[in-house]
C-alpha atoms as a PDB file:
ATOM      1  CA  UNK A   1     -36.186   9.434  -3.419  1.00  0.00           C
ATOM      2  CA  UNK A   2     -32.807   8.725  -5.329  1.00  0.00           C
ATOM      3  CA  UNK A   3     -30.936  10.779  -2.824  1.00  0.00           C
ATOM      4  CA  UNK A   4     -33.052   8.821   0.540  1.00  0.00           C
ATOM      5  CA  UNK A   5     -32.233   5.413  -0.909  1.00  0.00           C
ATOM      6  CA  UNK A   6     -29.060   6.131  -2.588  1.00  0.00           C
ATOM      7  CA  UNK A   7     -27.172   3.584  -0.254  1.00  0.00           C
ATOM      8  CA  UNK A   8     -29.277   1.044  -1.789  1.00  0.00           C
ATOM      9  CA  UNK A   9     -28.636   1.840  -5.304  1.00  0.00           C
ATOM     10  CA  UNK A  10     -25.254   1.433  -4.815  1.00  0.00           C
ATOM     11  CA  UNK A  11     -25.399  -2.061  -4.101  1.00  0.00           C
ATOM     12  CA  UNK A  12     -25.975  -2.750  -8.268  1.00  0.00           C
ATOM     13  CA  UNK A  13     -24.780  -2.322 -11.160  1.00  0.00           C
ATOM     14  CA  UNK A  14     -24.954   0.904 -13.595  1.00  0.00           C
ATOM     15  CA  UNK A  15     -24.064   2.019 -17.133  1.00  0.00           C
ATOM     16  CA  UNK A  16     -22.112   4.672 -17.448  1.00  0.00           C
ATOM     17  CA  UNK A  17     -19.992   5.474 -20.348  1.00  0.00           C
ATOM     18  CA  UNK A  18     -18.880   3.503 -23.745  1.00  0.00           C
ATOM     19  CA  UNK A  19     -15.937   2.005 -23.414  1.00  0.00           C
ATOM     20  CA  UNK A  20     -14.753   2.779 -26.600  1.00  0.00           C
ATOM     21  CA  UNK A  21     -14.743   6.554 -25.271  1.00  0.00           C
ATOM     22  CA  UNK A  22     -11.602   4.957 -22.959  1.00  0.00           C
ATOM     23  CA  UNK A  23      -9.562   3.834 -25.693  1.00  0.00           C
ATOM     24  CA  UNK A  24      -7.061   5.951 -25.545  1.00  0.00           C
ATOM     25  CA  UNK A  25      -6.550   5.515 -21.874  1.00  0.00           C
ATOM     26  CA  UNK A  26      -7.719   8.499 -20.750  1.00  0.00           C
ATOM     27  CA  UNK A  27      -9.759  10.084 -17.776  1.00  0.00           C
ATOM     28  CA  UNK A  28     -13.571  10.113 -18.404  1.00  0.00           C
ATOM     29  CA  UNK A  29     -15.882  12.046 -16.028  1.00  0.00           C
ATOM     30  CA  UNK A  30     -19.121  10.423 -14.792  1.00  0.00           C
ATOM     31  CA  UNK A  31     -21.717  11.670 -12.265  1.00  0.00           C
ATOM     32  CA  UNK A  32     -22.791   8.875 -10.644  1.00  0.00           C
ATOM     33  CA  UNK A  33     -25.934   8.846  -7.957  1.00  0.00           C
ATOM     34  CA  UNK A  34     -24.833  12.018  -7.130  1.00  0.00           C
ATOM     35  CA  UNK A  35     -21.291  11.343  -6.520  1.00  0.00           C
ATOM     36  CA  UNK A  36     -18.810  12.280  -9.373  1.00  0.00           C
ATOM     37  CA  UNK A  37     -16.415   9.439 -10.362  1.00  0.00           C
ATOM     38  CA  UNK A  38     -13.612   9.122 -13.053  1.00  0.00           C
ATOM     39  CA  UNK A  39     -13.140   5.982 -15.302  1.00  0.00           C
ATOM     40  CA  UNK A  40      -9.920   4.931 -16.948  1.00  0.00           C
ATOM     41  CA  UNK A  41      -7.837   2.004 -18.197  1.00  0.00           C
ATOM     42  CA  UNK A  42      -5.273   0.255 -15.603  1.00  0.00           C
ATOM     43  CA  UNK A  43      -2.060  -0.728 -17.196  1.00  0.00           C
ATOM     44  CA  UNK A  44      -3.490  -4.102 -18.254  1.00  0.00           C
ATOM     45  CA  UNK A  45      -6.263  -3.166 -19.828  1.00  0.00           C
ATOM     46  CA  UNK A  46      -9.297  -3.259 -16.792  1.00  0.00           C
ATOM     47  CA  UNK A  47     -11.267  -0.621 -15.996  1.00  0.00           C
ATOM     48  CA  UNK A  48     -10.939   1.546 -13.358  1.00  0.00           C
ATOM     49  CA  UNK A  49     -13.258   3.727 -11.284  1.00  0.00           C
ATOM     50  CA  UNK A  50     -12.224   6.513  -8.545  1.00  0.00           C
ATOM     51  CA  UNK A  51     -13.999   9.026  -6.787  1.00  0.00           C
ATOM     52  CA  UNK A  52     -13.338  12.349  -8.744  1.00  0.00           C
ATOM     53  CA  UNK A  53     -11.242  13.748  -6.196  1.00  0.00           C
ATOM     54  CA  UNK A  54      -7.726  14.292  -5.652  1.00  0.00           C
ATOM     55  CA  UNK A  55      -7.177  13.668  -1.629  1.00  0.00           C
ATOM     56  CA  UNK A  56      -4.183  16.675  -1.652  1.00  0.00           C
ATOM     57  CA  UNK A  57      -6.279  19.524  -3.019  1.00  0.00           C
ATOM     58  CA  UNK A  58      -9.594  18.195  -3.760  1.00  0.00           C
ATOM     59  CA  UNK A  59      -8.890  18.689  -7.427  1.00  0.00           C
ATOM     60  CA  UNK A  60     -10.946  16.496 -10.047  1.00  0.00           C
ATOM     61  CA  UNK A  61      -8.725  13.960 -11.033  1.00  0.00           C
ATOM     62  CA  UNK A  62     -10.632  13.896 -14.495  1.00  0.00           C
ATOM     63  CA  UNK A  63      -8.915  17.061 -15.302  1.00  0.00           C
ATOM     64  CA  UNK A  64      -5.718  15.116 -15.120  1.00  0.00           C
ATOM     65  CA  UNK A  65      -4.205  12.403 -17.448  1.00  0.00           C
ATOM     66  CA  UNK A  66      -3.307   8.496 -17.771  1.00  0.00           C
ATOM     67  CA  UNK A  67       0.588   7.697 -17.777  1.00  0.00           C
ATOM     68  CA  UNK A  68       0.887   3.571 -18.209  1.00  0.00           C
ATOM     69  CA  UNK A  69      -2.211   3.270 -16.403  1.00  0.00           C
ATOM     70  CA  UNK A  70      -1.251   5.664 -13.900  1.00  0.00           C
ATOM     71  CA  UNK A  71      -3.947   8.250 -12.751  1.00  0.00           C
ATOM     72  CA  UNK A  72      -1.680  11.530 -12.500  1.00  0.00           C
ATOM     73  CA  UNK A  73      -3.766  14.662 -10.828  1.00  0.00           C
ATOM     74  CA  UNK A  74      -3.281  17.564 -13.517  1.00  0.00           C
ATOM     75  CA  UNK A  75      -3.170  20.118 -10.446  1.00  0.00           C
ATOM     76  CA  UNK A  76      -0.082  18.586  -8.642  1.00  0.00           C
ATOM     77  CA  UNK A  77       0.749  15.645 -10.279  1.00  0.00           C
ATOM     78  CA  UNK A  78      -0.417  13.130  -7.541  1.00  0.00           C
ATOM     79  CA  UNK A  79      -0.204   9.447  -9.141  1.00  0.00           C
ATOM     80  CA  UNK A  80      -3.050   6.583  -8.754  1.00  0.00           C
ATOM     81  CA  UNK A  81      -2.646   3.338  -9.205  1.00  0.00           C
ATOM     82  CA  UNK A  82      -4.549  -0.011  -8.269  1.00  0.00           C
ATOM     83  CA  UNK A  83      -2.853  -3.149  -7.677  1.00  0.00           C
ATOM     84  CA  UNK A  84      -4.113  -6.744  -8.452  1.00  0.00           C
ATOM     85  CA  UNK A  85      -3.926  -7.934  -4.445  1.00  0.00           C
ATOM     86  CA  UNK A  86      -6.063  -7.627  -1.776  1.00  0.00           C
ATOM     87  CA  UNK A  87      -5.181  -4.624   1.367  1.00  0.00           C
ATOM     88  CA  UNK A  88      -4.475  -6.832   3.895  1.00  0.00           C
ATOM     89  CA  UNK A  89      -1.710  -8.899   1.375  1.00  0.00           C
ATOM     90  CA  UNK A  90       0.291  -5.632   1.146  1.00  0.00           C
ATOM     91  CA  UNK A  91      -0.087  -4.411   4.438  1.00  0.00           C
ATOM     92  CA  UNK A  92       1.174  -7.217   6.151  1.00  0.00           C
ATOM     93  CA  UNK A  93       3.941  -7.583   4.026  1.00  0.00           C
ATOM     94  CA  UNK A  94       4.933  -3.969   4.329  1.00  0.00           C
ATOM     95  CA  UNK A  95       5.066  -5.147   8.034  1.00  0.00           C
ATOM     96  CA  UNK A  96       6.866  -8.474   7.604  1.00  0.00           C
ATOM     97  CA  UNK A  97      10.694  -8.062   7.529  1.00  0.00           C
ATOM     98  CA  UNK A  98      11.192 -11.817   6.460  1.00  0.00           C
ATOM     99  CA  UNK A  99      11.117 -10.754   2.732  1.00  0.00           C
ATOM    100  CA  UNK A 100      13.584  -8.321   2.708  1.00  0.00           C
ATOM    101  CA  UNK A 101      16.669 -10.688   2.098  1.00  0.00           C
ATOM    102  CA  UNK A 102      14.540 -12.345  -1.189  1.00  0.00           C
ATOM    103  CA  UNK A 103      12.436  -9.692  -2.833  1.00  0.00           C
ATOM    104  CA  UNK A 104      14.373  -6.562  -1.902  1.00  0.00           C
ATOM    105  CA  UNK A 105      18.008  -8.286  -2.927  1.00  0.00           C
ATOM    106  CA  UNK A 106      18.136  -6.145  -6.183  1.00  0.00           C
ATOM    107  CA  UNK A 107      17.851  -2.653  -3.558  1.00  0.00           C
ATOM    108  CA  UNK A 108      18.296  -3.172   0.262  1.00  0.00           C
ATOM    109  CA  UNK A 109      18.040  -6.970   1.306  1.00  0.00           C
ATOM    110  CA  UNK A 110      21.144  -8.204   2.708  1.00  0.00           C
ATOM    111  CA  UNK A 111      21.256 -12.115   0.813  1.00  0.00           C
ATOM    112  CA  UNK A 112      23.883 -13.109   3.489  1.00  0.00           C
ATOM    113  CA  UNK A 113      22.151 -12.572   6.477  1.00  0.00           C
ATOM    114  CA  UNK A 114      18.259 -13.757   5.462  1.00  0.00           C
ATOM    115  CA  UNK A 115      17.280 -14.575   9.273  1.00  0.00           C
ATOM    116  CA  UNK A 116      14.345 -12.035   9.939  1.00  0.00           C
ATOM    117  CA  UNK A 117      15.106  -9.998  13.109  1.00  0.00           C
ATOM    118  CA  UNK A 118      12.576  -9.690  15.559  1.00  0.00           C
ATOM    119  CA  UNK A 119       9.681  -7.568  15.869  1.00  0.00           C
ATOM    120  CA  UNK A 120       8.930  -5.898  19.737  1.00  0.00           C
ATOM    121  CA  UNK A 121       5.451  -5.298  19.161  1.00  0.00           C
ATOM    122  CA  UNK A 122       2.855  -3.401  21.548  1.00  0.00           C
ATOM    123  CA  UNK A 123      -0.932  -3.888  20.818  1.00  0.00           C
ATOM    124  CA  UNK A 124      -3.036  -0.248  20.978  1.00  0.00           C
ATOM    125  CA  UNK A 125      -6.836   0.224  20.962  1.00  0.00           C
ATOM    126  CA  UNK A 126      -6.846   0.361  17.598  1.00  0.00           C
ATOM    127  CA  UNK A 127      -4.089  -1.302  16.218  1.00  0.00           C
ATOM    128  CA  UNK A 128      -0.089  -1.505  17.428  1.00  0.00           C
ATOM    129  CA  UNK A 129       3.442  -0.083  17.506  1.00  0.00           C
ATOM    130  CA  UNK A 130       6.399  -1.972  16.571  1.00  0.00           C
ATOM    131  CA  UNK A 131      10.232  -1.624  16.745  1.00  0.00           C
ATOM    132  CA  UNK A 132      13.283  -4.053  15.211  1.00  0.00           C
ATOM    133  CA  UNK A 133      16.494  -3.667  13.944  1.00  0.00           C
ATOM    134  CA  UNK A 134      17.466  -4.864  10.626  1.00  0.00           C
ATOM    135  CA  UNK A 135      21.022  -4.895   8.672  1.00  0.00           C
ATOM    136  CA  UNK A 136      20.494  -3.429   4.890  1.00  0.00           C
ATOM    137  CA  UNK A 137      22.869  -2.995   2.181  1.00  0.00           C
ATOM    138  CA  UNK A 138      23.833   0.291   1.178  1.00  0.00           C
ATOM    139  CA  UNK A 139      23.909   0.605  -2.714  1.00  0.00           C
ATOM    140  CA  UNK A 140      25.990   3.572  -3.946  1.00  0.00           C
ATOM    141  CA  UNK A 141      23.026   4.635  -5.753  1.00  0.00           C
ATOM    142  CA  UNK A 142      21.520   5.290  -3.097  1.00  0.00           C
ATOM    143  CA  UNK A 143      23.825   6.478  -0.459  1.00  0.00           C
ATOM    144  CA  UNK A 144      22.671   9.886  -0.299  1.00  0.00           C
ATOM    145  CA  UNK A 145      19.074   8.461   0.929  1.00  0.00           C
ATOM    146  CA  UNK A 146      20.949   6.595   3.477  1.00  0.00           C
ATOM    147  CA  UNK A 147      22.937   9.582   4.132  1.00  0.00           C
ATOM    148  CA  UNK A 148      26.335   7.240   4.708  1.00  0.00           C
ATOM    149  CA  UNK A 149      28.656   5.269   2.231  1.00  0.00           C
ATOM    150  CA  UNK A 150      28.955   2.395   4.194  1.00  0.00           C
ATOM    151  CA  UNK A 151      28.351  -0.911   2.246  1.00  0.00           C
ATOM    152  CA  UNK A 152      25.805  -2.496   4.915  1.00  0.00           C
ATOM    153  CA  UNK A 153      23.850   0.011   7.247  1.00  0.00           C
ATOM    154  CA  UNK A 154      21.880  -1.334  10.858  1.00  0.00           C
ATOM    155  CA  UNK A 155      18.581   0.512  10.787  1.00  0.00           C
ATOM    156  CA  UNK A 156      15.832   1.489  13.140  1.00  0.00           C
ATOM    157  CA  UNK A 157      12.654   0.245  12.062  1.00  0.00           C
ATOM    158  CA  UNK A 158       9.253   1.967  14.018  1.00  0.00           C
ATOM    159  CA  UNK A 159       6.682   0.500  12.683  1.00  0.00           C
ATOM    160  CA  UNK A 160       3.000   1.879  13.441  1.00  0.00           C
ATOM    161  CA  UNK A 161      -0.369   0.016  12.202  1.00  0.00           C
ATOM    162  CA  UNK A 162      -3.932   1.540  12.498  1.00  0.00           C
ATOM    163  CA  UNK A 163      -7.305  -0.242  11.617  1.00  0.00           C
ATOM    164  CA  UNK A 164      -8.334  -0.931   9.295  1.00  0.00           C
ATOM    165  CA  UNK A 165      -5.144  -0.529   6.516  1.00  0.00           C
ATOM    166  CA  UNK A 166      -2.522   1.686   7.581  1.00  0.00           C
ATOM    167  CA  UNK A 167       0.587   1.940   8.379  1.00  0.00           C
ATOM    168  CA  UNK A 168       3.544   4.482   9.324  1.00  0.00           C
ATOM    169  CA  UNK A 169       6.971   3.178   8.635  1.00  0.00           C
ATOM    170  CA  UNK A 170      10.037   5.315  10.473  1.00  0.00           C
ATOM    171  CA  UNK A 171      13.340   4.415   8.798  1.00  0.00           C
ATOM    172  CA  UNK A 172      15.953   5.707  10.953  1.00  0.00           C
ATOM    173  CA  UNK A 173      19.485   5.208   9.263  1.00  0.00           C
ATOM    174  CA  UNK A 174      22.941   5.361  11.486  1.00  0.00           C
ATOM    175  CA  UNK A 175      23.900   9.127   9.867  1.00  0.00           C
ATOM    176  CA  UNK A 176      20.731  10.254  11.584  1.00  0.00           C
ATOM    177  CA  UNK A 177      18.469  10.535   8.914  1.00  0.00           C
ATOM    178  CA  UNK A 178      14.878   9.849   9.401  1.00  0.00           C
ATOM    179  CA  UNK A 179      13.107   8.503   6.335  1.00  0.00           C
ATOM    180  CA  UNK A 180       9.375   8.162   7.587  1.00  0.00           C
ATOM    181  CA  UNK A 181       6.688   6.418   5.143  1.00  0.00           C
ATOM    182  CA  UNK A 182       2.879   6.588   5.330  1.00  0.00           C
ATOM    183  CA  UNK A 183       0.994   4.315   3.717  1.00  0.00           C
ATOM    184  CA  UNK A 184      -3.063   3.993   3.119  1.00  0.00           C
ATOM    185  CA  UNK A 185      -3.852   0.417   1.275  1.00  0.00           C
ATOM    186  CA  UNK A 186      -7.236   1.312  -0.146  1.00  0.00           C
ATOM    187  CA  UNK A 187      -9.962  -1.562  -0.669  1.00  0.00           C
ATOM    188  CA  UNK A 188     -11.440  -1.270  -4.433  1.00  0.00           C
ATOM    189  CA  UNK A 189     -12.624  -4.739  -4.477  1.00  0.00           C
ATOM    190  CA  UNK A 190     -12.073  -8.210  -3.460  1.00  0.00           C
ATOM    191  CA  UNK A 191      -8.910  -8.550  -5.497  1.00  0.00           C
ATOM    192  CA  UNK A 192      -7.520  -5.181  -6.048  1.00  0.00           C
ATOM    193  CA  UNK A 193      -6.519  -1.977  -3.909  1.00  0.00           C
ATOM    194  CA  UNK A 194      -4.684   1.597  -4.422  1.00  0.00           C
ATOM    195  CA  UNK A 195      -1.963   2.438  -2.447  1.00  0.00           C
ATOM    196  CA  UNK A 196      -1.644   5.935  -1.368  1.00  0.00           C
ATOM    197  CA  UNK A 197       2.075   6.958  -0.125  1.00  0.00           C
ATOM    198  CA  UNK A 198       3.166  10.124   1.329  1.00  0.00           C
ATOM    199  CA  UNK A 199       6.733  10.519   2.150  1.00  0.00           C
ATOM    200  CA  UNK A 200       8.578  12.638   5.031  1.00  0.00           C
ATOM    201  CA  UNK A 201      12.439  13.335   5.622  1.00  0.00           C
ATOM    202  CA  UNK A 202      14.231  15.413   8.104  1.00  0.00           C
ATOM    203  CA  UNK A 203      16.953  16.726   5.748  1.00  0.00           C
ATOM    204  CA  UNK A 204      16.831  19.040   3.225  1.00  0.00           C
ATOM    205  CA  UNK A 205      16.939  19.186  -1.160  1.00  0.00           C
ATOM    206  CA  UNK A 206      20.655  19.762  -1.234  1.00  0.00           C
ATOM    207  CA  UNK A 207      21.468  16.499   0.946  1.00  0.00           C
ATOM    208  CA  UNK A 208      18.816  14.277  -0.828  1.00  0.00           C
ATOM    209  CA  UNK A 209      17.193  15.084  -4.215  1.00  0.00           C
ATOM    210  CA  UNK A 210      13.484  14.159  -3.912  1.00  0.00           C
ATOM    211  CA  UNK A 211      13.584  12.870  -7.712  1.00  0.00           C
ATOM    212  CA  UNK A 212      16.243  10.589  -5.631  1.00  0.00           C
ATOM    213  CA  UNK A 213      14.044   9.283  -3.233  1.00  0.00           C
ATOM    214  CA  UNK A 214      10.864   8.793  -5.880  1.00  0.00           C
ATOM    215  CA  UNK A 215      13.740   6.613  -7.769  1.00  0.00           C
ATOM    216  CA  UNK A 216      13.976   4.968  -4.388  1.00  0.00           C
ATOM    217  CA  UNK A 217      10.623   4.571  -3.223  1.00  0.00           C
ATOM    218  CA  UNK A 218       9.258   3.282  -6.477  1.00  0.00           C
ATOM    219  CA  UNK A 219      12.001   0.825  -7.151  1.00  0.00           C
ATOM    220  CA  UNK A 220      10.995  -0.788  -4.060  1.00  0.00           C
ATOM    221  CA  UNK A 221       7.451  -0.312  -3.812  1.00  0.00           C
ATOM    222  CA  UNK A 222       7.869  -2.451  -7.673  1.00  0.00           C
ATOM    223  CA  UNK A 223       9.500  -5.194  -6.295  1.00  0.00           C
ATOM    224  CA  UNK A 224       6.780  -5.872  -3.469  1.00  0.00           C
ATOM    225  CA  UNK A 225       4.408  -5.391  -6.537  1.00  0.00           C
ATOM    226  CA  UNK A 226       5.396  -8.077  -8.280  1.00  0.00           C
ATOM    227  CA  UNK A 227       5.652 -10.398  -5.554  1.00  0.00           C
ATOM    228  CA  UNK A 228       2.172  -9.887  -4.119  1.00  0.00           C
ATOM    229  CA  UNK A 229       0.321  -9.514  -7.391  1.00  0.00           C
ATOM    230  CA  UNK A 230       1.663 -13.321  -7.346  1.00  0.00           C
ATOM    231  CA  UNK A 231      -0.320 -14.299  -3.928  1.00  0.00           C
ATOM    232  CA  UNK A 232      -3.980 -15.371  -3.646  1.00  0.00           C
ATOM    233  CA  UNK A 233      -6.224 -11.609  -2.607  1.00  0.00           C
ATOM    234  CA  UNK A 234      -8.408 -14.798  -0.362  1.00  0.00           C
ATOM    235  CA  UNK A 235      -6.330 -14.142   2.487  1.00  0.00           C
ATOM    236  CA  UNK A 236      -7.583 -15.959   6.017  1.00  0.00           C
ATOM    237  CA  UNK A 237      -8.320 -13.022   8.185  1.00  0.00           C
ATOM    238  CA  UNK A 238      -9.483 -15.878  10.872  1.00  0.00           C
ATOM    239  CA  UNK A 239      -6.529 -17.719  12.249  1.00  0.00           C
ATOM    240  CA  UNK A 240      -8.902 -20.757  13.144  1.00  0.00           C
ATOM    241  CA  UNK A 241      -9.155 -21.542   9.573  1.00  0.00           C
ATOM    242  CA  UNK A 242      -6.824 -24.358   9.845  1.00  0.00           C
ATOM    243  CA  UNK A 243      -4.684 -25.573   6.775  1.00  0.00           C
ATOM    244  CA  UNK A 244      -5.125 -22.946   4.780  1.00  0.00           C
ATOM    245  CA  UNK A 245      -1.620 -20.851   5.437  1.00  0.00           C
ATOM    246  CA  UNK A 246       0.766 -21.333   7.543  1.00  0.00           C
ATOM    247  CA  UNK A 247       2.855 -18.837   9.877  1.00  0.00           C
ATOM    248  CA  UNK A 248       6.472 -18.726  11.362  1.00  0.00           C
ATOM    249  CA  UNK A 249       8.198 -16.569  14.443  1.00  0.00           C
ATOM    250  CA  UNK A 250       8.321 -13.333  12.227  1.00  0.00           C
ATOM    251  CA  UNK A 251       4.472 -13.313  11.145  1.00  0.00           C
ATOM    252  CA  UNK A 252       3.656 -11.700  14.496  1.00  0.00           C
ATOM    253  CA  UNK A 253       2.746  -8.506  12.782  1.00  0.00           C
ATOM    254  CA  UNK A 254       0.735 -10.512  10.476  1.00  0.00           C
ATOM    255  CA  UNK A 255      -1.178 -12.502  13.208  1.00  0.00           C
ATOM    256  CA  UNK A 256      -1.712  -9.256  15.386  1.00  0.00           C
ATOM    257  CA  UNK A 257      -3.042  -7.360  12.071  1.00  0.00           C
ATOM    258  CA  UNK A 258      -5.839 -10.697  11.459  1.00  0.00           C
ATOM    259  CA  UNK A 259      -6.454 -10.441  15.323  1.00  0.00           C
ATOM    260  CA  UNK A 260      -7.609  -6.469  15.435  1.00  0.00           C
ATOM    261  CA  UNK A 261      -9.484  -6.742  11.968  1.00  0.00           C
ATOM    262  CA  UNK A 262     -11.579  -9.980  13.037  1.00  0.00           C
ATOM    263  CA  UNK A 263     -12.184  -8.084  16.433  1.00  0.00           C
ATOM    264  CA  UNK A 264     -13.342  -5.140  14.559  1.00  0.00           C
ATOM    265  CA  UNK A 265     -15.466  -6.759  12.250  1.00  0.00           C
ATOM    266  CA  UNK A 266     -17.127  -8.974  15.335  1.00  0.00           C
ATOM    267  CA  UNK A 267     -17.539  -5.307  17.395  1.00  0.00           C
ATOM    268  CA  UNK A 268     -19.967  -4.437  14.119  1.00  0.00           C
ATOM    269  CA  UNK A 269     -21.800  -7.569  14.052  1.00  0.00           C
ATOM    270  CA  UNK A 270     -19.653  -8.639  11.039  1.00  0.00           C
ATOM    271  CA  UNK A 271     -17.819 -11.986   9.636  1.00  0.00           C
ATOM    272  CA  UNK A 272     -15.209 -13.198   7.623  1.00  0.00           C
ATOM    273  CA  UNK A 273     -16.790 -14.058   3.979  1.00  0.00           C
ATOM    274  CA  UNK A 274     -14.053 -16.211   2.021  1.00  0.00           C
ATOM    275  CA  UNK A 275     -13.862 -17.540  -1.388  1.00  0.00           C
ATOM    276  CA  UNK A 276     -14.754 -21.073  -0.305  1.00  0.00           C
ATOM    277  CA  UNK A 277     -18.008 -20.346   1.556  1.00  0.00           C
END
């Protein structure tokens, strides 16, 4: 019976472990209806719970260890972390090139020039492809990602969403590097979500360290961090609610991402639930 009607139980809540047995922040086991799941502490504090599987090798991530609330897989050293925003928050702003100039000044976004440049978007069954050229600074930190010294690089942004929250991000800098970025924004609740990055480059080691580029990549993925745990997770999928945010030229990505998901949810007989209904 438990295993017929398992999608029921799901729907509730069950104890599982003390939580004085997560004190020291790390990985507990649990076998849950039939599924094993991990438990830990985030960095502030809140409990966490994953499915016990690493998605590289399938390894059990309770085998692994916590670092600053960071899930680390003990097999490869895969990292898992939830954020305090909703999937559809960070996806659109990983989109959005109006923030660069204000929450990526610190890395790549060039203050002088804030004007967002425009997005050439193309809609797809099952999401869209984008393309727009931005201007970036070029810290010397970080020239070897770029793969040029030059103070201020113009890059080739190819942007690719799929339903319901991914997105492929192709970087392609003037020395000919490609610096391409997958990213899955996982739903664990109604305010909080695990981002799963893989990264690809077509150079090699001895042209760009890839302790470099994790340097990079976190760096930036930080500042976005900050700046989104600081928005309301309630975000209006549903344009038509009026009043509630409002959008400018450079939202297109935004606006087509909201379009696709409410069509998606009406193709499954679904609706938009919001924190004021």
């Amino acid at each position: 019976m438990l295993t017929s009607q398992r999608r029921v139980f799901r729907k509730f809540w069950h104890a599982v472990v003390p939580r004085s047995t997560l004190r020291d922040r790390q990985p507990v086991p649990f076998t849950l209806l039939g599924e094993p799941i991990v438990l830990f502490l985030d960095a502030a504090g809140q409990l966490v719970a994953f499915k016990d599987r690493c998605c590289h090798r399938t390894a059990r991530l309770s085998k692994g260890r916590c670092d600053g609330g960071v899930l680390e897989c003990g097999c490869h050293g895969w990292r898992f972390e939830t954020w305090a925003t909703s999937p559809l928050r960070a996806l659109e702003n990983s989109c959005n090139n109006a923030h660069f100039s204000f929450v990526h000044r610190a890395t790549f976004g060039e203050a002088a020039q804030p004007r967002p440049s425009r997005y050439e978007a193309v809609e797809r069954e099952s999401g869209f492809y984008a393309e727009t050229l931005i201007d970036a600074v070029n810290p010397p930190a970080f020239h070897t990602v770029s793969g040029t010294t030059e103070p201020v690089t113009t890059r080739l942004m190819r942007d690719a969403y799929a339903l319901p929250f991914s997105r492929r991000l192709e970087i392609e800098y003037p020395s000919g590097v490609r610096h391409v970025i997958i990213n899955c924004f996982t739903p664990i609740d109604d305010r909080r979500m695990q981002l799963v990055p893989w990264l690809f480059r077509n150079d090699i080691e001895a042209d760009c360290a890839e302790a470099m580029l994790v340097v990079f990549d976190r760096q930036i993925t930080a500042e976005d961090r900050e700046m989104l745990e600081a928005t309301d997770p309630d975000e209006p999928v549903d344009t038509r609610r009026r009043g509630v945010e409002f959008s400018m030229d450079s939202d297109r990505p935004d606006v087509l991402v909201r379009k696709q998901l409410m069509e998606l949810l009406a193709r499954h007989g679904e609706q938009e639930i919001h924190a004021g209904a």
